[in-house]
Protein backbone atom coordinates (compact mmCIF):
# COMPACT_ATOMS: atom_id res chain seq x y z
CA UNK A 1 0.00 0.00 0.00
CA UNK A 2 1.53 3.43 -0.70
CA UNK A 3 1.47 6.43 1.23
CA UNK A 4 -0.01 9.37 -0.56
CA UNK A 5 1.42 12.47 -1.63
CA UNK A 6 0.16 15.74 -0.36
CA UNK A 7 0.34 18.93 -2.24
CA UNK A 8 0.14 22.35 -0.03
CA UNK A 9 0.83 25.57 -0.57
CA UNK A 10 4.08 26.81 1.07
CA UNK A 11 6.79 25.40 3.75
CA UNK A 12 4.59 25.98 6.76
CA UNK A 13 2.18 24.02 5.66
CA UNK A 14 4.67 20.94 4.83
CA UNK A 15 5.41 21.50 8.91
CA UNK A 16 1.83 21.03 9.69
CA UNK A 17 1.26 17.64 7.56
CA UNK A 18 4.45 15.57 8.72
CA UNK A 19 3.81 16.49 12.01
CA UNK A 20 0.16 14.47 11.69
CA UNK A 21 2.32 11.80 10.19
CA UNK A 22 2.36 12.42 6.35
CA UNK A 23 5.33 11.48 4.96
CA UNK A 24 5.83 12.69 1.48
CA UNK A 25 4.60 16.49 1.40
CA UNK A 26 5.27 18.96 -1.32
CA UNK A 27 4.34 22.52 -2.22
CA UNK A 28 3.32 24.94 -4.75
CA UNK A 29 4.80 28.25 -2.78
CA UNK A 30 1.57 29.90 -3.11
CA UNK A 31 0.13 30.58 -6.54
CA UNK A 32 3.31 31.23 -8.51
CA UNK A 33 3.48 27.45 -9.20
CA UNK A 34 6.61 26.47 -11.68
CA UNK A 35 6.05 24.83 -14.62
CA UNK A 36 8.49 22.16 -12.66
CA UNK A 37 6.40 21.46 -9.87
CA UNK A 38 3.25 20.98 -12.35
CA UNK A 39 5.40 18.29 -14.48
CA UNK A 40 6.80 16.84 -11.19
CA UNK A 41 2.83 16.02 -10.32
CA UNK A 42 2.04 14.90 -13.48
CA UNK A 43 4.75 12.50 -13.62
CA UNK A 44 4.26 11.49 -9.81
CA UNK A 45 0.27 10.63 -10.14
CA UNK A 46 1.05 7.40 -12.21
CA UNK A 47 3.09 6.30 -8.93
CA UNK A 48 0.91 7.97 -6.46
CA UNK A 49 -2.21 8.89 -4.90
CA UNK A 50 -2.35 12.67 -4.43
CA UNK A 51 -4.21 14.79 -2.04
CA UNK A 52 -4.50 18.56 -2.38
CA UNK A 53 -4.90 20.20 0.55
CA UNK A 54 -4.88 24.23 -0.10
CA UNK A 55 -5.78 27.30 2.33
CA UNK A 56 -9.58 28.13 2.43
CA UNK A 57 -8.92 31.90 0.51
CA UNK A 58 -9.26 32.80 -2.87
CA UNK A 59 -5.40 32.23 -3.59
CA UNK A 60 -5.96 28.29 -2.35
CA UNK A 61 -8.78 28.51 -4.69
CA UNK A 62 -6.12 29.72 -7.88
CA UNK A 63 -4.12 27.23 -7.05
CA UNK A 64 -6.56 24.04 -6.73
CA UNK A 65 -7.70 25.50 -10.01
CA UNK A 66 -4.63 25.64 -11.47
CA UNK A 67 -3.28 21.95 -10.62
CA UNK A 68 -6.78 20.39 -11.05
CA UNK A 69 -6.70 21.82 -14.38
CA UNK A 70 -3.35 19.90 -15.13
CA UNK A 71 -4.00 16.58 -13.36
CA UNK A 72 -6.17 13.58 -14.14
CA UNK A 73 -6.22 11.94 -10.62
CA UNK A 74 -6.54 13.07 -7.28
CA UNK A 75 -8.04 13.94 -4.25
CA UNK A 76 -9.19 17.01 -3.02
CA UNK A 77 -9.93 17.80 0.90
CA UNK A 78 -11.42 20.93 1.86
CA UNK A 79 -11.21 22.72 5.33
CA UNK A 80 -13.48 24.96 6.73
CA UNK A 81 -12.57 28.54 6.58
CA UNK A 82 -13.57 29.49 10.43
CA UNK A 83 -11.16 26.18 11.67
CA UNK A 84 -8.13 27.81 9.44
CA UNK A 85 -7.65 31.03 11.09
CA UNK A 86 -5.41 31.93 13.94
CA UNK A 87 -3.83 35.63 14.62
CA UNK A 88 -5.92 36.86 11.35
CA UNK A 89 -3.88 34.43 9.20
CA UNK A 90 -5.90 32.13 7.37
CA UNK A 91 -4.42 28.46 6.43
CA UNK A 92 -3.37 24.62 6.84
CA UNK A 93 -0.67 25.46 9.45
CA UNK A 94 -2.97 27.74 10.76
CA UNK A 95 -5.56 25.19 11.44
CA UNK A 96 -5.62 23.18 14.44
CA UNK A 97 -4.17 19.51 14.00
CA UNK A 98 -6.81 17.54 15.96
CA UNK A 99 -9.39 18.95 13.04
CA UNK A 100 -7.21 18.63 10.57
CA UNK A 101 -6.27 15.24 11.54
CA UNK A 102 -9.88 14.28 11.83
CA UNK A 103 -10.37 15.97 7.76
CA UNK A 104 -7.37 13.64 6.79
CA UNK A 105 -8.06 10.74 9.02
CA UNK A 106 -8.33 8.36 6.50
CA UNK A 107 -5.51 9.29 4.36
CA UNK A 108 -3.50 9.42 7.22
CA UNK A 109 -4.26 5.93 8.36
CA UNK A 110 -2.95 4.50 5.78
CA UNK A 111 0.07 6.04 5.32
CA UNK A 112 0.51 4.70 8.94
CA UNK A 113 -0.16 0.73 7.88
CA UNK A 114 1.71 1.60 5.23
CA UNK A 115 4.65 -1.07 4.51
CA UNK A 116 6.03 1.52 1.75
CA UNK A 117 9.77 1.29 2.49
CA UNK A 118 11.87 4.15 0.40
CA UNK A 119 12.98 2.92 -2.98
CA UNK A 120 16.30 5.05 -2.80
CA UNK A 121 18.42 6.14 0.23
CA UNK A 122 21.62 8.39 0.99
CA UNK A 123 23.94 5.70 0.50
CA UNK A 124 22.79 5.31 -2.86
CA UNK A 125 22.43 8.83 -3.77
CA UNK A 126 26.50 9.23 -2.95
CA UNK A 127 27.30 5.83 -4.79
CA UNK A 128 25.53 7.40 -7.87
CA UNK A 129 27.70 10.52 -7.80
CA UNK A 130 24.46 12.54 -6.95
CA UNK A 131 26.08 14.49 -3.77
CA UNK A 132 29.37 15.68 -4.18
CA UNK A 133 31.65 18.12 -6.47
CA UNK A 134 30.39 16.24 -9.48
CA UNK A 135 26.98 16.00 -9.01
CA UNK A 136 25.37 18.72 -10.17
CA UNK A 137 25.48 17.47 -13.95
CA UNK A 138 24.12 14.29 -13.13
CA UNK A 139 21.12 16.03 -11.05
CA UNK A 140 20.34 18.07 -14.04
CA UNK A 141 19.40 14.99 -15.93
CA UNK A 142 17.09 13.92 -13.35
CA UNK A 143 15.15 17.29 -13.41
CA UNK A 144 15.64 17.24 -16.76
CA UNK A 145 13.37 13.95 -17.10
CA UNK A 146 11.57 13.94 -14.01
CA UNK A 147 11.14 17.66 -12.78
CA UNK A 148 12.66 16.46 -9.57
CA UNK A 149 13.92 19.27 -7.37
CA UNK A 150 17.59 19.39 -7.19
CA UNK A 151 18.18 22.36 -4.65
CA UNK A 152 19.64 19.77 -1.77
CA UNK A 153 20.21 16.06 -1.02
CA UNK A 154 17.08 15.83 0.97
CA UNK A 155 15.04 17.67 -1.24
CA UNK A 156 16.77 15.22 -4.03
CA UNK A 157 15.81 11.87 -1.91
CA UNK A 158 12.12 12.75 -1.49
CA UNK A 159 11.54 13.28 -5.10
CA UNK A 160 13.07 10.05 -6.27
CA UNK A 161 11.36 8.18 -3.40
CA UNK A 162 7.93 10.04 -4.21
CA UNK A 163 8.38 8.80 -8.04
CA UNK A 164 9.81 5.25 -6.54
CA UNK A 165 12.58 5.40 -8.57
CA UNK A 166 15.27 2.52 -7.43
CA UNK A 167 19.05 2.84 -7.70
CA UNK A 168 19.21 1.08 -10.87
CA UNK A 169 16.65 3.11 -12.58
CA UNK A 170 18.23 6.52 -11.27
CA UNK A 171 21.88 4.88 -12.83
CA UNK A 172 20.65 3.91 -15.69
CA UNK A 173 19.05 7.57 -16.46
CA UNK A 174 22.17 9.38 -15.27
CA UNK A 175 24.35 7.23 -17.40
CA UNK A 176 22.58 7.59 -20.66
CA UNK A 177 21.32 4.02 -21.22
């Protein structure tokens, strides 16, 4: 069974999800989404369930519109305006994680009985070349094909384990073959 991937709006809001237990979060920051995080989710719905979870304001609204537009499967959970604002900020980190657990209850239950182990790991990211002095050419290939983003190693990891791509698939891309 595989654990889902969220979509949110910004880093805060990646914060708020893990901390319920979601393990594979990403965002749009806000509604100037890249053309690279809209290929990333294209690319990552044939491996994965997604779930987008935007704030309850007209630029959550843009931005449901804008990625619902682009992808053929998903989910879409909706929180209620008055349970997203704190300190006349409205939001997902702004709303308070026993409702927003109980909204996401059942995608969060099974991303906890799920078995999903990571299909790449540190290790393998340095015996591919992919952290070092000569990595960034390598990387480029991976965003390049996948859309994966390449600012850090952990940023790096998450991608290839959201698309489940395995060692051998990664070398096999970075090599040419």
């Amino acid at each position: 069974m595989n654990r889902y991937l969220y979509v949110v709006e910004g880093k805060t809001d990646i914060a708020k999800l893990k901390s319920l237990g979601a393990k594979y979060v990403i965002q749009t920051q806000g509604y100037n989404i890249s053309k690279r995080v809209i290929n990333f989710l294209k690319i990552a719905q044939v491996k994965r369930n997604i779930v987008l979870l935007f704030d309850p304001d007209g630029p959550g609204k843009m931005i449901y519109k804008m990625i619902a537009s682009t992808l053929t499967d998903f989910d879409t959970v909706n929180v209620r305006k008055q349970m997203s604002i704190k300190k006349g900020k409205v939001g997902i980190a702004e709303t308070e994680s026993v409702y927003l657990t109980r909204v996401l209850e059942n995608y969060l239950d099974i991303d906890k009985r799920s078995n999903e182990k990571d299909s790449i790991s540190v290790p393998d990211l340095m015996e591919l070349g992919l952290i070092g002095d000569k990595a960034k050419e390598k990387r480029k290939v991976l965003q390049e094909r996948f859309y994966v983003n390449i600012s850090n190693s952990k940023t790096l990891l998450n991608d290839l384990n959201i698309l489940k791509l395995t060692k051998n698939e990664v070398r096999k891309i970075i090599s040419g073959k």
